[in-house]
N, C-alpha and C. Protein backbone atom coordinates (compact mmCIF):
# COMPACT_ATOMS: atom_id res chain seq x y z
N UNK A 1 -11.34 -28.08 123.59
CA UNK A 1 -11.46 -29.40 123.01
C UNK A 1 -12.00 -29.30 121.59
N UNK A 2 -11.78 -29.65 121.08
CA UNK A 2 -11.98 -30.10 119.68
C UNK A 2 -14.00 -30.46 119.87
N UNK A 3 -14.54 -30.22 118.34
CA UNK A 3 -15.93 -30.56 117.84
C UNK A 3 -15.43 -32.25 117.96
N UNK A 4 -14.74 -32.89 117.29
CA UNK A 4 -14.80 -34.15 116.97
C UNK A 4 -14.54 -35.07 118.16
N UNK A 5 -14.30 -34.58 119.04
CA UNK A 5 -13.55 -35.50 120.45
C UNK A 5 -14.78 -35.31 121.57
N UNK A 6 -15.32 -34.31 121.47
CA UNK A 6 -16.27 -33.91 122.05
C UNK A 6 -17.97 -34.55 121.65
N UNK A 7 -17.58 -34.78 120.37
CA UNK A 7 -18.90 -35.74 119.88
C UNK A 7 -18.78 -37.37 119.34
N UNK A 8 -17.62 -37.53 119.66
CA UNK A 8 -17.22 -38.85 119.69
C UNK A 8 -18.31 -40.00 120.30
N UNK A 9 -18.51 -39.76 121.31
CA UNK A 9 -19.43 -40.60 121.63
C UNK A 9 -21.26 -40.16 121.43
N UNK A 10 -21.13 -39.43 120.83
CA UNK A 10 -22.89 -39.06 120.24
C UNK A 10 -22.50 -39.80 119.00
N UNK A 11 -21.58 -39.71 118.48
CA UNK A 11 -21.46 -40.43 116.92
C UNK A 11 -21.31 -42.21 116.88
N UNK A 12 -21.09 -42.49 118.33
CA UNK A 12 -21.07 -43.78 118.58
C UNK A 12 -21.99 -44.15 119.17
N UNK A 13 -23.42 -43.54 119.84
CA UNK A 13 -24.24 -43.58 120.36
C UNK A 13 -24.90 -44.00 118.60
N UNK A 14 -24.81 -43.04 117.95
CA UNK A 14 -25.68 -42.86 116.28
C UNK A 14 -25.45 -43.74 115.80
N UNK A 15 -24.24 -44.76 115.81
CA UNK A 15 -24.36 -45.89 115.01
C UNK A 15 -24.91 -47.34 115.59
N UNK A 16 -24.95 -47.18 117.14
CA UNK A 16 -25.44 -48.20 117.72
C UNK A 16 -26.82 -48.43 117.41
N UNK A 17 -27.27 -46.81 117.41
CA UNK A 17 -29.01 -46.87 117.45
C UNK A 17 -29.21 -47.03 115.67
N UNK A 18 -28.59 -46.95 115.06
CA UNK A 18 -28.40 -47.48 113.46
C UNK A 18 -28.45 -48.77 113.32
N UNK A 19 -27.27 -49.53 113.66
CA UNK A 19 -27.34 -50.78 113.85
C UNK A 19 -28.44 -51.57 114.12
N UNK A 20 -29.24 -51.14 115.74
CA UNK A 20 -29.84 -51.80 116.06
C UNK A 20 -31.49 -51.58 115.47
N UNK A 21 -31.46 -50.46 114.81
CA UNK A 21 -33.21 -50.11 113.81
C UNK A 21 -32.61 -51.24 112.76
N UNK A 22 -31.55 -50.94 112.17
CA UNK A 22 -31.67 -51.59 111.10
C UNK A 22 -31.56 -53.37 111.53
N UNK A 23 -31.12 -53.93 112.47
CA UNK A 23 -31.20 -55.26 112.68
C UNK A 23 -33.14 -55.65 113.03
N UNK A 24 -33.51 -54.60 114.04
CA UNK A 24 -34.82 -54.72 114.19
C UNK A 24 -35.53 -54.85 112.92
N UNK A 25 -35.77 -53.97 112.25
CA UNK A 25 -36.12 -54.30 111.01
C UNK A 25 -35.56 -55.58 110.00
N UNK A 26 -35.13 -55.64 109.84
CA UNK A 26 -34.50 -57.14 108.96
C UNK A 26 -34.70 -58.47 109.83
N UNK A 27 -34.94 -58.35 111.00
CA UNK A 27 -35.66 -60.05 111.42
C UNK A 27 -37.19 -59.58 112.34
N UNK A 28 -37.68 -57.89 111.88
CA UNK A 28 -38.72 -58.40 112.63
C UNK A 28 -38.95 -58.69 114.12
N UNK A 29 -38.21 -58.42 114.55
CA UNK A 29 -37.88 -58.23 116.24
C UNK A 29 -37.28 -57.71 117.04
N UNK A 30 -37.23 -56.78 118.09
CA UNK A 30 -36.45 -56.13 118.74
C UNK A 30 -36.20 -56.96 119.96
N UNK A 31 -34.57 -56.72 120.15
CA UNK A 31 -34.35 -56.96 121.49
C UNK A 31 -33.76 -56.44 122.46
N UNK A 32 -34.86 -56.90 123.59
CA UNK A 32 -35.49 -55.13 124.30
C UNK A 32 -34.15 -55.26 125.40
N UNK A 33 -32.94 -56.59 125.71
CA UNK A 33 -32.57 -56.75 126.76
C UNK A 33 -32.72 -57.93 127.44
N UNK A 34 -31.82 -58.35 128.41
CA UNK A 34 -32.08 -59.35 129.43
C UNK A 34 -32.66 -60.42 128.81
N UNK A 35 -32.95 -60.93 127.70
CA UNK A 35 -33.14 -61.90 126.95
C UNK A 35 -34.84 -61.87 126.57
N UNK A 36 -34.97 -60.78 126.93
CA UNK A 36 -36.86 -60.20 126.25
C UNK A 36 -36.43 -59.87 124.68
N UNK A 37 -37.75 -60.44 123.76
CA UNK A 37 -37.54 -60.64 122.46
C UNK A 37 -38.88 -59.70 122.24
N UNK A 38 -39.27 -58.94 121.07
CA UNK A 38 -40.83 -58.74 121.12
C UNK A 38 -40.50 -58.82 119.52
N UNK A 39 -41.29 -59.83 119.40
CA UNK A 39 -41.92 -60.11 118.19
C UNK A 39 -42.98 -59.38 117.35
N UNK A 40 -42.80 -58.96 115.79
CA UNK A 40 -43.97 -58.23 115.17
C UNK A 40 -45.18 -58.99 115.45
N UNK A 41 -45.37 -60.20 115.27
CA UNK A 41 -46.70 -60.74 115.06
C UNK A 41 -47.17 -60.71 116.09
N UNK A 42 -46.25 -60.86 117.58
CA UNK A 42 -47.29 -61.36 118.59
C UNK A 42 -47.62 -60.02 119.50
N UNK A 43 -47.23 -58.62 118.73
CA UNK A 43 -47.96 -57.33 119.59
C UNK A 43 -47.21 -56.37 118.47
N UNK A 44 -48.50 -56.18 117.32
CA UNK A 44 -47.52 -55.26 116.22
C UNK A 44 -47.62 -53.89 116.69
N UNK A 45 -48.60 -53.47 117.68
CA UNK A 45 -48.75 -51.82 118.18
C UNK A 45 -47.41 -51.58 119.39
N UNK A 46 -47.06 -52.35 119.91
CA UNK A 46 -45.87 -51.85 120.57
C UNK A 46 -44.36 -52.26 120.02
N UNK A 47 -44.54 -53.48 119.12
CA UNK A 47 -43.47 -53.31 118.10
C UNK A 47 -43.18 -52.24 117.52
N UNK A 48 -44.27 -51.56 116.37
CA UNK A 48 -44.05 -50.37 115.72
C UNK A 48 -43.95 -49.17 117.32
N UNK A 49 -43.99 -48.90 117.52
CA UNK A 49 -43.84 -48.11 118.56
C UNK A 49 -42.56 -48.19 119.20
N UNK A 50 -41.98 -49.27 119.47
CA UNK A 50 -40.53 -49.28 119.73
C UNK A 50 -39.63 -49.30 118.58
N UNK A 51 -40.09 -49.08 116.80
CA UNK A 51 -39.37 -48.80 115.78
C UNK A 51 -39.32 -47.32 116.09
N UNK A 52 -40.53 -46.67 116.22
CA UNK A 52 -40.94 -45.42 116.55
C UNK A 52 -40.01 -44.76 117.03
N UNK A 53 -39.92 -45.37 118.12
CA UNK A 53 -39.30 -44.86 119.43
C UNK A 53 -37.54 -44.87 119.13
N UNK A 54 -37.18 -45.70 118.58
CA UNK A 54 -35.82 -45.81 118.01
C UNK A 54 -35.51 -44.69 116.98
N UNK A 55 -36.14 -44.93 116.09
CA UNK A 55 -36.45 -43.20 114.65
C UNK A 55 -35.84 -42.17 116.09
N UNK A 56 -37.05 -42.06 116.90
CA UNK A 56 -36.91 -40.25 117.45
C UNK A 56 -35.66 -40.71 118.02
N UNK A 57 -35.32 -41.28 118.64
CA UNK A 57 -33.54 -41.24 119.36
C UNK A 57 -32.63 -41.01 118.46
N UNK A 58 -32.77 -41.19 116.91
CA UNK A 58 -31.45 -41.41 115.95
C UNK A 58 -32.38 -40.02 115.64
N UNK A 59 -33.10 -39.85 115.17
CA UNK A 59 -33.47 -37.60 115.27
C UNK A 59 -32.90 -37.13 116.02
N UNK A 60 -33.21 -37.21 117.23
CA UNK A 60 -32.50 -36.29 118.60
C UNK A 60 -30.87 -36.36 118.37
N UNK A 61 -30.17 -37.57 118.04
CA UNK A 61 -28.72 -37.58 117.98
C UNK A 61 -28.35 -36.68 116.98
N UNK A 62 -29.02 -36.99 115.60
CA UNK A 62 -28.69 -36.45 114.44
C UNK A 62 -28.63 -34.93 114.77
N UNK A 63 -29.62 -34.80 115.34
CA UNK A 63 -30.35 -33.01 115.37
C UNK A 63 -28.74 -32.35 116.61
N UNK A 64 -28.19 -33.35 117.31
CA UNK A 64 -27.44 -32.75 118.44
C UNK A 64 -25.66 -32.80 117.04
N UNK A 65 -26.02 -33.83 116.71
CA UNK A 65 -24.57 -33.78 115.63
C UNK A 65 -24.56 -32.31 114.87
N UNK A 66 -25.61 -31.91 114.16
CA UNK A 66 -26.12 -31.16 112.95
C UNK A 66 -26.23 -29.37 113.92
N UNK A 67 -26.13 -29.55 115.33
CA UNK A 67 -26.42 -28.61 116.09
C UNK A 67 -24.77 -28.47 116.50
N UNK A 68 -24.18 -29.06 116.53
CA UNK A 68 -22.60 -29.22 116.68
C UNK A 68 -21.65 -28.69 115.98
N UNK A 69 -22.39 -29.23 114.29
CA UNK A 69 -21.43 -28.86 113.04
C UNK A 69 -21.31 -27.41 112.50
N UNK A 70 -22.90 -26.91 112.50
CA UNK A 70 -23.26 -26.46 111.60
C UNK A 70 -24.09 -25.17 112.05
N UNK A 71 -24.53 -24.99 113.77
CA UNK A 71 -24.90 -23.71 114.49
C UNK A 71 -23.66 -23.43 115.03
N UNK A 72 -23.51 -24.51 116.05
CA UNK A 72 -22.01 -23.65 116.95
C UNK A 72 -21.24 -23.50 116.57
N UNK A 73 -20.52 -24.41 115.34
CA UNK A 73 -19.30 -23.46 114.58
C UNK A 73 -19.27 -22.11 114.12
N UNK A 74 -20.84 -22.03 113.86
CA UNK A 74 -20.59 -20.37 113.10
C UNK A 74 -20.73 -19.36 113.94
N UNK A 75 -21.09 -19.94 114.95
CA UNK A 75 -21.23 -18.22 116.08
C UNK A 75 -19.69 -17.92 116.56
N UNK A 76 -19.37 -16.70 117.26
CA UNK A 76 -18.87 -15.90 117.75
C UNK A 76 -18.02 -16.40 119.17
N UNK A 77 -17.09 -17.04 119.10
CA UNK A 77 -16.71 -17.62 120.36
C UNK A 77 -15.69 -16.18 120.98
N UNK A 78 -16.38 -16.40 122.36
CA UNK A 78 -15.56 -14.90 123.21
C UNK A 78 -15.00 -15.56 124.46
């Protein structure tokens, strides 16, 4: 199989979790689901913490894309 067919959906996983930092950020609220809202003002330590927490998921994707492109292409396939 192909690199690109094979990471198709990590690269669509990466823009969802893009999307949704960057919507979180621009109104200030995440939404967590099921119609739960968490607002900055009314709990800013687990707000930032679920920005937090969003960052390391779009790392981990990035780091699995960048581990895709750019280690396993260059090794030695037998």
């Amino acid at each position: 199989m192909h690199v690109l067919t094979m990471l198709l959906p990590v690269f669509l996983a990466f823009a969802l979790m893009l999307c949704k930092l960057f919507n979180s950020l621009r109104t200030m609220e995440v939404q967590m689901g099921m119609g739960v809202v968490l607002l900055r003002y009314e709990s800013p330590s687990l707000f930032w913490f679920v920005i937090a927490f969003q960052c390391l998921v779009i790392g981990a994707l990035l780091a699995i894309i960048y581990c895709a492109f750019f280690i396993l292409s260059n090794q030695v396939m037998s």
